[in-house]
N, C-alpha and C. Protein backbone atom coordinates (compact mmCIF):
# COMPACT_ATOMS: atom_id res chain seq x y z
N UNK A 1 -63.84 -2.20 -143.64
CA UNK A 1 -64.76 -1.45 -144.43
C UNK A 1 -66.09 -2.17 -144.55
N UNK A 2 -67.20 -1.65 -144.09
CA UNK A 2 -68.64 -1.98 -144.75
C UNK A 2 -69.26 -2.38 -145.94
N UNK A 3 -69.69 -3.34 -145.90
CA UNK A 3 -69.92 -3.75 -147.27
C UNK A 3 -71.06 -2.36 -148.22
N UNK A 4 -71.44 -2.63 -149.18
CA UNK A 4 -71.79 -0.81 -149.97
C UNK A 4 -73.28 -2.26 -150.13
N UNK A 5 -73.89 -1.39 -149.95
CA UNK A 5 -75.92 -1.91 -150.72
C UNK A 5 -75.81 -2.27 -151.97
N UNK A 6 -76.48 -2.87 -152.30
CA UNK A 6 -76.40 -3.28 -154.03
C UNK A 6 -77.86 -2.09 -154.59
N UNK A 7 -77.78 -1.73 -155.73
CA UNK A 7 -78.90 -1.07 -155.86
C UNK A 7 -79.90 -2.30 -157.06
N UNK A 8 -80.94 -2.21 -157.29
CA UNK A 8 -82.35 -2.93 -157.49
C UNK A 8 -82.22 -2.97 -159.23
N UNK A 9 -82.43 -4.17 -159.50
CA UNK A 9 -82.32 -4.06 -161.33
C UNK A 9 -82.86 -3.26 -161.85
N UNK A 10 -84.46 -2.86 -161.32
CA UNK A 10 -85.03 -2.10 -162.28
C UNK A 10 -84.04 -0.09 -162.18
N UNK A 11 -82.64 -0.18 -161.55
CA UNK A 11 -82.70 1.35 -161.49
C UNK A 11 -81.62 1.43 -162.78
N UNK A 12 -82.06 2.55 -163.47
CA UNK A 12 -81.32 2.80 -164.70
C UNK A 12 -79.86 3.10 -164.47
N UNK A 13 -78.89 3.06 -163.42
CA UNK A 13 -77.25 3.10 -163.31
C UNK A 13 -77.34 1.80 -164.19
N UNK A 14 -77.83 0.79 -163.58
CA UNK A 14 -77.42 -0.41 -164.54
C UNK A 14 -77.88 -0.79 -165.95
N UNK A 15 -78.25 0.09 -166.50
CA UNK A 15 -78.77 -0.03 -167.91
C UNK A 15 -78.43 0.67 -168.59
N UNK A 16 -77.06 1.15 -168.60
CA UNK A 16 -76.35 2.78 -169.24
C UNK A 16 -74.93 2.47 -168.78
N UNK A 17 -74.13 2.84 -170.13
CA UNK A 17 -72.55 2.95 -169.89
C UNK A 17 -72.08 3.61 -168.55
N UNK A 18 -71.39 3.29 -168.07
CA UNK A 18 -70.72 3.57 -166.96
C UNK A 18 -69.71 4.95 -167.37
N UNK A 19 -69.26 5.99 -166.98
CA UNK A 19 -68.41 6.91 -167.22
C UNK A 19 -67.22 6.81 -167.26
N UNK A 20 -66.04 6.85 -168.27
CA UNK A 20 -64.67 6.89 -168.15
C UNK A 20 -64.37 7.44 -166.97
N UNK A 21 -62.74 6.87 -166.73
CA UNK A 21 -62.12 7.37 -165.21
C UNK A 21 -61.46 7.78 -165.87
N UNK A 22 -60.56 8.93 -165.63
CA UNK A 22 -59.34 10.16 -166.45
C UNK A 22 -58.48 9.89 -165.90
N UNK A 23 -58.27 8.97 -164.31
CA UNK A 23 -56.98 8.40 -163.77
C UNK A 23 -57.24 8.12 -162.16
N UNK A 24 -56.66 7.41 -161.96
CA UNK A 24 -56.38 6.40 -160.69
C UNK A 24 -56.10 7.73 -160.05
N UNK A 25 -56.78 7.83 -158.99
CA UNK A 25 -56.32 8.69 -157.83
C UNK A 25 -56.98 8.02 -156.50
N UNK A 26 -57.16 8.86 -155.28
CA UNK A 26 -56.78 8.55 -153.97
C UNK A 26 -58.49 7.94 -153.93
N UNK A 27 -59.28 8.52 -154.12
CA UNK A 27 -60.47 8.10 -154.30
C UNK A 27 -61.07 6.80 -155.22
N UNK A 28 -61.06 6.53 -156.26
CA UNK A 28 -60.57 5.82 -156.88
C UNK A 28 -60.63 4.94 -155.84
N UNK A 29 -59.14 4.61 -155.59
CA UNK A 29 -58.55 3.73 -155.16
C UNK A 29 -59.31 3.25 -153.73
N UNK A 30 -59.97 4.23 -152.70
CA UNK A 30 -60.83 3.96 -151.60
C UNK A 30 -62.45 2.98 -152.49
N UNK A 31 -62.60 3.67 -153.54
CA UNK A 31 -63.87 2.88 -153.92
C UNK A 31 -63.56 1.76 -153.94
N UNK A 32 -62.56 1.28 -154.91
CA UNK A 32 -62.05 -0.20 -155.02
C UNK A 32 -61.81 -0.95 -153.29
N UNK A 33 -61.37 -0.52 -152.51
CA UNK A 33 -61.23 -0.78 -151.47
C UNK A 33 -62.80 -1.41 -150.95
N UNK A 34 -63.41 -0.40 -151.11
CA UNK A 34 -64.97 -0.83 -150.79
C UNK A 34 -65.97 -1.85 -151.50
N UNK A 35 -65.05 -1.67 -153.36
CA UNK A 35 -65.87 -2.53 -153.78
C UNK A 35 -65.45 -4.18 -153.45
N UNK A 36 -63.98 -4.13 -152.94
CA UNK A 36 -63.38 -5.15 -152.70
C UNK A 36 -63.86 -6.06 -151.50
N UNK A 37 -64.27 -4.77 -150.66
CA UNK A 37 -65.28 -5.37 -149.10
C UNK A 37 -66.49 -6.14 -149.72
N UNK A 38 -67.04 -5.39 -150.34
CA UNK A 38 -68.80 -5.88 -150.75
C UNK A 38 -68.78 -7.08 -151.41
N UNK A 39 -67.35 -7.27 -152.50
CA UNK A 39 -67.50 -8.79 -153.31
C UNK A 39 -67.39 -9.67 -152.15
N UNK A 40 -66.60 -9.41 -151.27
CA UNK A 40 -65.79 -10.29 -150.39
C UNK A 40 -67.06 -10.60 -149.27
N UNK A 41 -67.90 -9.35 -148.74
CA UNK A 41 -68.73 -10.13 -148.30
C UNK A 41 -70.06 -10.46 -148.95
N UNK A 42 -70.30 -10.86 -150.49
CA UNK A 42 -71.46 -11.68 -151.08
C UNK A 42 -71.58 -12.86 -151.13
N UNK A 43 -70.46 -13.81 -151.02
CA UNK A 43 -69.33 -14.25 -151.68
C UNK A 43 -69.32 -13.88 -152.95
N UNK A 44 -68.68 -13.25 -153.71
CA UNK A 44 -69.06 -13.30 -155.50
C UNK A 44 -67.14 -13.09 -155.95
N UNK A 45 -67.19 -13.26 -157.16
CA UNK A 45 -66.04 -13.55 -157.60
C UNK A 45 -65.39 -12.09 -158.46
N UNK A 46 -66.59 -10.76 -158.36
CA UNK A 46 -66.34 -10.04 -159.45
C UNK A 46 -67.46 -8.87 -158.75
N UNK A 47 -67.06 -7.41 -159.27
CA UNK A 47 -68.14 -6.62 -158.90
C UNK A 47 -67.51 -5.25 -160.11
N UNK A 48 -68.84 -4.85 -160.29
CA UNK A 48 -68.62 -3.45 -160.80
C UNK A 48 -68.81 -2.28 -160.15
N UNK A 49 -68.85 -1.38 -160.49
CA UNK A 49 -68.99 -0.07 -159.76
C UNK A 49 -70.51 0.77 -159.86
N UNK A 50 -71.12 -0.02 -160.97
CA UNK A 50 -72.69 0.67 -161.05
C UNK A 50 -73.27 -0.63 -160.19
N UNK A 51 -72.95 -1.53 -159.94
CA UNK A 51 -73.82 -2.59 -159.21
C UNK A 51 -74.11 -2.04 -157.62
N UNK A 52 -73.08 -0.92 -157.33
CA UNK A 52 -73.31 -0.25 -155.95
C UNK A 52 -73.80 1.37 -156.45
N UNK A 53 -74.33 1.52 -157.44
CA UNK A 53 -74.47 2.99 -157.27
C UNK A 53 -73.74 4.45 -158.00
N UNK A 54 -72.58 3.45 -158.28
CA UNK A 54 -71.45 4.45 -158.86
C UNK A 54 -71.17 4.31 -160.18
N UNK A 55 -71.46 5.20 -160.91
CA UNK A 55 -71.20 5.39 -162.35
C UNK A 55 -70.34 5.68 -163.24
N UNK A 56 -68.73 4.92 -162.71
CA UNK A 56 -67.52 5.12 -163.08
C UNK A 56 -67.44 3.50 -163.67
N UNK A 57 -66.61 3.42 -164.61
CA UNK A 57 -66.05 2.10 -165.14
C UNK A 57 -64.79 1.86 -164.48
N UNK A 58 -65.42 1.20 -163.43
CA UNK A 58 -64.22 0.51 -162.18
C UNK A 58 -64.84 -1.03 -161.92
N UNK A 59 -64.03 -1.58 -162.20
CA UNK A 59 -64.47 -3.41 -161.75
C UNK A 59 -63.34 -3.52 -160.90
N UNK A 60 -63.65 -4.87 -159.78
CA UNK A 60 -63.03 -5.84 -159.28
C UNK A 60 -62.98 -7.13 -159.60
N UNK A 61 -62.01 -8.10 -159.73
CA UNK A 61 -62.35 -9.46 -159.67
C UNK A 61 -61.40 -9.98 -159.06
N UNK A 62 -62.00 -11.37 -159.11
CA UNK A 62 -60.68 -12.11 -157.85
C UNK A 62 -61.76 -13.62 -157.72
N UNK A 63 -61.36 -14.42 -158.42
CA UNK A 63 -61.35 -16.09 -158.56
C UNK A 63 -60.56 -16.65 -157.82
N UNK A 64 -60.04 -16.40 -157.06
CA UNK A 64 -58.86 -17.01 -156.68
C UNK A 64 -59.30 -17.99 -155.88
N UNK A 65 -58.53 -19.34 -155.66
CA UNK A 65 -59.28 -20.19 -154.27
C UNK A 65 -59.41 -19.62 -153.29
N UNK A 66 -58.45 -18.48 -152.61
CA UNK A 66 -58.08 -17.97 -151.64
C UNK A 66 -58.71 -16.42 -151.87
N UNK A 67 -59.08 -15.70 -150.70
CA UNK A 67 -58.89 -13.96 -151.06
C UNK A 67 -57.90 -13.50 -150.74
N UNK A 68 -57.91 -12.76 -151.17
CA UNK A 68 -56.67 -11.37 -151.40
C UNK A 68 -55.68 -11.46 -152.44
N UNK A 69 -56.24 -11.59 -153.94
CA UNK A 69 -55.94 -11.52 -155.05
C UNK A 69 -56.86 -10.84 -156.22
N UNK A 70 -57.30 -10.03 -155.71
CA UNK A 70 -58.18 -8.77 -156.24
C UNK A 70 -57.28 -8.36 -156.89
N UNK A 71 -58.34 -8.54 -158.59
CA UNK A 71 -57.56 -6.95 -159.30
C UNK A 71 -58.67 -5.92 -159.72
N UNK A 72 -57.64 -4.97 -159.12
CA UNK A 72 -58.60 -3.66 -159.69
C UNK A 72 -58.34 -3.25 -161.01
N UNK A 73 -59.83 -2.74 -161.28
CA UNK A 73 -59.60 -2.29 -162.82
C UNK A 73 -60.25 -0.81 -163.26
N UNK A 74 -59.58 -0.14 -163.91
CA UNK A 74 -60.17 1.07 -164.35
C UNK A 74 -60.64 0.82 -165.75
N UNK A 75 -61.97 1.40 -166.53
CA UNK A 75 -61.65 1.39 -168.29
C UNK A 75 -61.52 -0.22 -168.34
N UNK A 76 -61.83 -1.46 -168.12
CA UNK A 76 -61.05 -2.28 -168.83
C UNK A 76 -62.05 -2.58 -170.17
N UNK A 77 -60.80 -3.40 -171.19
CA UNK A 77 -61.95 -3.35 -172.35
C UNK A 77 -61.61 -4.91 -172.57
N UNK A 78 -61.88 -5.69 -173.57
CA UNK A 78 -61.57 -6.69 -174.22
C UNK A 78 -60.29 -6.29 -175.39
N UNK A 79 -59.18 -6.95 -175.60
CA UNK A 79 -58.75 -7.02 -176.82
C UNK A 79 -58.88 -8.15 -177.29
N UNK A 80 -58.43 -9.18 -176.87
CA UNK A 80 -58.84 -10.61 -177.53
C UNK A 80 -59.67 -11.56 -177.04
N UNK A 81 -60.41 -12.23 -177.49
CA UNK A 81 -61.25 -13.20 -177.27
C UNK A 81 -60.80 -14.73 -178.02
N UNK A 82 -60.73 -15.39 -176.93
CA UNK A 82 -60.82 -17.20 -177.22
C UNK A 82 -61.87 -17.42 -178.14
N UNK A 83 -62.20 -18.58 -179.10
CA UNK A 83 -62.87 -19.01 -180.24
C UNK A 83 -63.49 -20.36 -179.02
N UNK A 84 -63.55 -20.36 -177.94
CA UNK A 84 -63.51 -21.72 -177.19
C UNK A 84 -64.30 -20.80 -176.26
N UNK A 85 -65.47 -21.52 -175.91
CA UNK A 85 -66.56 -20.90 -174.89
C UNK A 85 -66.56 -21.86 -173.86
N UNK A 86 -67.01 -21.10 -172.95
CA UNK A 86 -66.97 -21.86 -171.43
C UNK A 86 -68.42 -21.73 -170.81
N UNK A 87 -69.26 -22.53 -170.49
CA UNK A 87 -70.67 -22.08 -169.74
C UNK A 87 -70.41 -22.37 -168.31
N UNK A 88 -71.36 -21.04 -167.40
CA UNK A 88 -71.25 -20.81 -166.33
C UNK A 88 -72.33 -20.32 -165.91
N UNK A 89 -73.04 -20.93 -164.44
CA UNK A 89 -74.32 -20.39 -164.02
C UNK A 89 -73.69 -18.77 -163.44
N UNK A 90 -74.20 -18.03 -163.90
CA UNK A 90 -73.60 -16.59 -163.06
C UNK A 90 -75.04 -16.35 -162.60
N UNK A 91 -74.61 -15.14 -161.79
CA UNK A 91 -75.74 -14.54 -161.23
C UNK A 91 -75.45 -13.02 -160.39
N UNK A 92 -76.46 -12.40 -160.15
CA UNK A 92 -76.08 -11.02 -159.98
C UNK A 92 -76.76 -10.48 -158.31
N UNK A 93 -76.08 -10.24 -157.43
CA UNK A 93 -77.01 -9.60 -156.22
C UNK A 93 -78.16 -8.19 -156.28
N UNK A 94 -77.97 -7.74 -158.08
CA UNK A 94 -78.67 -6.90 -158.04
C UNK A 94 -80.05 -7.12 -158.75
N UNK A 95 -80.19 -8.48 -158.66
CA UNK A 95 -81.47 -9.70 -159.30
C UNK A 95 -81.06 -10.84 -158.70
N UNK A 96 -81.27 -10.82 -157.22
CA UNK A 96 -81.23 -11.65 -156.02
C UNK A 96 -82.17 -13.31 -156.50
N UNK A 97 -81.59 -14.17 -156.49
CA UNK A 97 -82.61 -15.63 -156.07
C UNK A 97 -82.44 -16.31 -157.28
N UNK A 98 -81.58 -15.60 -158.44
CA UNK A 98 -81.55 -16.12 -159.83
C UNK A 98 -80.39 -16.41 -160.10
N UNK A 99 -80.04 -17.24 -161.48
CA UNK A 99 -79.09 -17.51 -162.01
C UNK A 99 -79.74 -17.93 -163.34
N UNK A 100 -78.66 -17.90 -164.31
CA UNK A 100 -78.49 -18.60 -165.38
C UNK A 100 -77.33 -18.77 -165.99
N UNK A 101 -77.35 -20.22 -166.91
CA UNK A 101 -75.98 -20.96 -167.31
C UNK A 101 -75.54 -19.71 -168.84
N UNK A 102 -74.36 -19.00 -168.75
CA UNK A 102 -74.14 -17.96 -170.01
C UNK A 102 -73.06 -18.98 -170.50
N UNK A 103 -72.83 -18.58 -171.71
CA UNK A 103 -71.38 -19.04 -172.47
C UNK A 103 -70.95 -17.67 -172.88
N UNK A 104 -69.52 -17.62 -172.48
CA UNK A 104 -68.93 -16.60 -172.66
C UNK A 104 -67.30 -17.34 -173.39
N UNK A 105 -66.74 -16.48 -173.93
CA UNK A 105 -64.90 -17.05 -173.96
C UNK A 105 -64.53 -17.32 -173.10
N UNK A 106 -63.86 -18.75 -173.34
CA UNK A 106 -62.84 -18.92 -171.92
C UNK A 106 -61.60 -18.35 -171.64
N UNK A 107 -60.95 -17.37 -172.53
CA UNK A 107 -59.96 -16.63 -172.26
C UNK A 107 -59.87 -15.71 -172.85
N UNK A 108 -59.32 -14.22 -172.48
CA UNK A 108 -59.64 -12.85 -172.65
C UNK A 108 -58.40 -12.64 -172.27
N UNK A 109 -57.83 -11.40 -173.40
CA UNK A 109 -56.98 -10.97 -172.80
C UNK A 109 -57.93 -8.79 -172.81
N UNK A 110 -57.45 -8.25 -171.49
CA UNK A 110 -58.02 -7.22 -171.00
C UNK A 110 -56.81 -6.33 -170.85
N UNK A 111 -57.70 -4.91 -171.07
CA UNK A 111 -56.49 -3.73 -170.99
C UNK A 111 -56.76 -2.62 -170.28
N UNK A 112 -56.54 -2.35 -169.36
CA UNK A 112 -57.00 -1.46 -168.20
C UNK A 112 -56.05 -0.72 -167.18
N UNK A 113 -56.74 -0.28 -166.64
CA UNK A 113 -55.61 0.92 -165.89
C UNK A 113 -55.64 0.27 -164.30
N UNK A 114 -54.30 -0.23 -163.93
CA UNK A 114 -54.49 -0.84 -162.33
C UNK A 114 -54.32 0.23 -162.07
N UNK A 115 -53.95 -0.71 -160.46
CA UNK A 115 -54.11 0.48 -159.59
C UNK A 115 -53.16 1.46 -158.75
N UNK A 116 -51.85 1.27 -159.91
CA UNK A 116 -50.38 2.50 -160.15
C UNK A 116 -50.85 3.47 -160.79
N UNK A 117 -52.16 3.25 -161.77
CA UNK A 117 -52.48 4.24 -162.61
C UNK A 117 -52.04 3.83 -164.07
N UNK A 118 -51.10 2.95 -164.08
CA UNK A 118 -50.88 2.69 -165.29
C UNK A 118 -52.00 1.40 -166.32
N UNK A 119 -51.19 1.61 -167.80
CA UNK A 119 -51.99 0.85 -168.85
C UNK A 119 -51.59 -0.75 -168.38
N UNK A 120 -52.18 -1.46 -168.30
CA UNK A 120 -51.87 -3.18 -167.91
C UNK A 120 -52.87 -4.07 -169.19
N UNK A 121 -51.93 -4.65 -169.67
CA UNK A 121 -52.90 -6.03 -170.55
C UNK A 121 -52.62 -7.29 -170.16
N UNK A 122 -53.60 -7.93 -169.39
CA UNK A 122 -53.30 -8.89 -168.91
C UNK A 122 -54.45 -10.17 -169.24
N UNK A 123 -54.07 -11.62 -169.40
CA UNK A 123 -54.92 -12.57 -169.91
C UNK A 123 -55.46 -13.31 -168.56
N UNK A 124 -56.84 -13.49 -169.01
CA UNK A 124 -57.97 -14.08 -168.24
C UNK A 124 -58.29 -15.38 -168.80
N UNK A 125 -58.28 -16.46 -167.79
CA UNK A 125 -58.99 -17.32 -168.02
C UNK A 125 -59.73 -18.37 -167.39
N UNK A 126 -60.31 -19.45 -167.29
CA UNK A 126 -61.70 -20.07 -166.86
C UNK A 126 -62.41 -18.74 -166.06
N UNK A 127 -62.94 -18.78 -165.04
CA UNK A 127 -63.68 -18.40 -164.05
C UNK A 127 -63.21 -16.82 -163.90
N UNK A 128 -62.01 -16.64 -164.09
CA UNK A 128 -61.44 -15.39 -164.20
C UNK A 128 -61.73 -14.48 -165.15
N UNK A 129 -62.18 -15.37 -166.44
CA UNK A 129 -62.38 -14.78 -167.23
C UNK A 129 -63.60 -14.43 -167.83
N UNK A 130 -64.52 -15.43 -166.86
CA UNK A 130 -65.76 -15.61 -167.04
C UNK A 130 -66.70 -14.05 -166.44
N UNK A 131 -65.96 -13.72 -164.82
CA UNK A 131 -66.27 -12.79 -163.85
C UNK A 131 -65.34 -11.24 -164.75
N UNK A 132 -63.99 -11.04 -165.49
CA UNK A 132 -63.78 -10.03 -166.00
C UNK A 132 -65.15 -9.57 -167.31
N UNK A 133 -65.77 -10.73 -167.74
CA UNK A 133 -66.98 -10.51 -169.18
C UNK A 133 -68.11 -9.92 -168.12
N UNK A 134 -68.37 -10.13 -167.12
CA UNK A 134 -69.01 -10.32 -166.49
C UNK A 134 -69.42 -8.73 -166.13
N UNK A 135 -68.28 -7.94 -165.34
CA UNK A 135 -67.75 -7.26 -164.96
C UNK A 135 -67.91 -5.99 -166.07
N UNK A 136 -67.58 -6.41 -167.19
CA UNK A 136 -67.66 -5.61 -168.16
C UNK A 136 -68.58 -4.84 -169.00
N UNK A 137 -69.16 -6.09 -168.92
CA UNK A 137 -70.76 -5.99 -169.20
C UNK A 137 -71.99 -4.89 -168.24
N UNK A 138 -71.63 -5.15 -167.54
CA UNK A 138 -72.23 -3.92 -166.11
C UNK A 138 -71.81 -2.61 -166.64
N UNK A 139 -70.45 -2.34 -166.75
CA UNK A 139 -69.84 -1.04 -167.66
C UNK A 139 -70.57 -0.70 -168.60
N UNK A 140 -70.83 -1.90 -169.50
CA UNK A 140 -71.48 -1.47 -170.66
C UNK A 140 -73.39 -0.84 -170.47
N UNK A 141 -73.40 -1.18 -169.44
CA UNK A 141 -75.28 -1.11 -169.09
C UNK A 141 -75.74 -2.64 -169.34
N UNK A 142 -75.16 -3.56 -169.46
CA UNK A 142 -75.75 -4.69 -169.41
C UNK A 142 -75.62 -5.94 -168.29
N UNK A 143 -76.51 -6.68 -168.38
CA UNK A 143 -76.33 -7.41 -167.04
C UNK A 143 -76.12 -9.07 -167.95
N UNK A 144 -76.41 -10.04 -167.15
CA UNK A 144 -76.10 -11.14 -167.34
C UNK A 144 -77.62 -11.67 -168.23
N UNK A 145 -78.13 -11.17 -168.03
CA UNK A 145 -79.94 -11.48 -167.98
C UNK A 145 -79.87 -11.42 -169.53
N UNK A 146 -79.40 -9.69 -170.14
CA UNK A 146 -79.45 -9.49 -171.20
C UNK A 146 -78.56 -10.78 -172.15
N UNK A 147 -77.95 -11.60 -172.19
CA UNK A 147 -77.60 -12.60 -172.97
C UNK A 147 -78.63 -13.95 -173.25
N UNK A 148 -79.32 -13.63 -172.43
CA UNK A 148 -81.03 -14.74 -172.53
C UNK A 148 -82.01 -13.92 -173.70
N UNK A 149 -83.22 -15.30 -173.67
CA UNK A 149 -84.33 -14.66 -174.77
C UNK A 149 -84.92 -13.20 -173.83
N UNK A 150 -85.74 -12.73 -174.89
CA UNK A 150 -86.86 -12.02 -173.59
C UNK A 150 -87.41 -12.44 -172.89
N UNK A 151 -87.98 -13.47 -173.46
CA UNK A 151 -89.07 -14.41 -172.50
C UNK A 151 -88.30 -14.75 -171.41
N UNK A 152 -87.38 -15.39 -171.31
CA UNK A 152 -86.35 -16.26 -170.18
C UNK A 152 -86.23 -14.44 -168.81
N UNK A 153 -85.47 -14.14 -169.92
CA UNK A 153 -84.79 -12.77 -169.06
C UNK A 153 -86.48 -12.21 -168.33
N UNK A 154 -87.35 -11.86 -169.21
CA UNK A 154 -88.48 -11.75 -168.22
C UNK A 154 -88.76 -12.73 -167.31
N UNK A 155 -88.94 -13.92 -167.00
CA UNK A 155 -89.36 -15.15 -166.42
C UNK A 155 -88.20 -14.66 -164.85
N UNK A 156 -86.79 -14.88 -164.97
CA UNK A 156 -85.96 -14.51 -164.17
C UNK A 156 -86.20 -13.31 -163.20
N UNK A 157 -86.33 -11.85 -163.81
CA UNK A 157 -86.74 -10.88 -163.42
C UNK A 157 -87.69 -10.88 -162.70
N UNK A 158 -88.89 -11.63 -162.92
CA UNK A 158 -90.00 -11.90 -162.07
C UNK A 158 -89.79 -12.63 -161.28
N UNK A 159 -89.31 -13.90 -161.54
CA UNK A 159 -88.97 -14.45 -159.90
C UNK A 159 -88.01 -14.21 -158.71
N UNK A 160 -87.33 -13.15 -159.24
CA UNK A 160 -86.47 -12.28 -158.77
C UNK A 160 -87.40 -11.17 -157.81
N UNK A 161 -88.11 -10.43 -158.47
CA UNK A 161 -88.96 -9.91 -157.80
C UNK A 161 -89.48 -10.39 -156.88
N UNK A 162 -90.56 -11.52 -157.14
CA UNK A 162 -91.25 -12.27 -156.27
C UNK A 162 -90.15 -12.77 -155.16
N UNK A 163 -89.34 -13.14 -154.99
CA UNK A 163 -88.40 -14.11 -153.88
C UNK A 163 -87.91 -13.12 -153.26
N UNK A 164 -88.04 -11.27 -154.07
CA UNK A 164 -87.41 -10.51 -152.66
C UNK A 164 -89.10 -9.79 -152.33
N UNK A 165 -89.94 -10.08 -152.08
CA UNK A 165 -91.16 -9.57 -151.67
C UNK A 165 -91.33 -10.30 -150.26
N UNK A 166 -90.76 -11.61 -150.50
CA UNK A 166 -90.69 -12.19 -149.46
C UNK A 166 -89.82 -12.15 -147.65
């Protein structure tokens, strides 16, 4: 499968809730397939479904040392959060050339619909859990940027710009 285009920060998919999925079906399940190609060839550890275009609340992630330990996710939400934060430079292909160090929980437990269709709650943690917040956040209309000042998150954005002009 072809990796899918990333679409450009400034386009509003990524600044707006993502749409409930009503259930795992055959389609579905081909997107994940695709979104599974595109993480796999960024290298990145995590992808959402508005980061390509699509306005369903579907994530992938997969930390693993190795690939082919992707989980797909429909809906996932947070139920619990660790009191113990973890910082991590993340960064997004849809604000190319940047990064910044976030603190997020280092362990999450998440509740979402794999990809039988059924309800799954399952616990996240270091890097795993870092890329499911991550992941989630995109769902929500937010990116990584939004956890910085304005000033910073503007500063980023612009050199983001500037480094893909090039």
């Amino acid at each position: 499968m072809p990796a899918r285009p990333f679409i450009p920060y400034g386009d509003p998919r990524l600044h707006r809730p993502a749409d409930p999925v009503d259930q795992v079906t055959e389609t579905v399940r081909m997107i994940w397939d695709d979104m599974i190609a595109t993480m796999d060839a960024m290298p990145g550890v995590g992808l959402a479904a508005p980061q390509i275009g699509i306005t369903m609340r579907l994530a992938v992630v997969d930390a693993s040392d190795k690939r082919g330990q992707a989980v797909p996710m429909a809906n996932p939400e947070i139920l619990h959060e660790s009191v113990q934060l973890r910082a991590h430079d993340e960064a997004s292909p849809n604000l190319p050339g940047v990064f910044a160090r976030i603190e997020r929980p280092r362990a999450v437990t998440v509740r979402f619909l794999n990809a039988d269709g059924q309800t799954e709650e399952r616990d996240f943690v270091g890097l795993w859990a870092t890329s499911v917040q991550h992941q989630i956040d995109h769902l929500n209309g937010k990116m990584y940027v939004d956890h910085l000042s304005p000033l910073r998150r503007k500063m980023l954005v612009q050199k983001s710009a500037k480094l893909s002009r090039r």
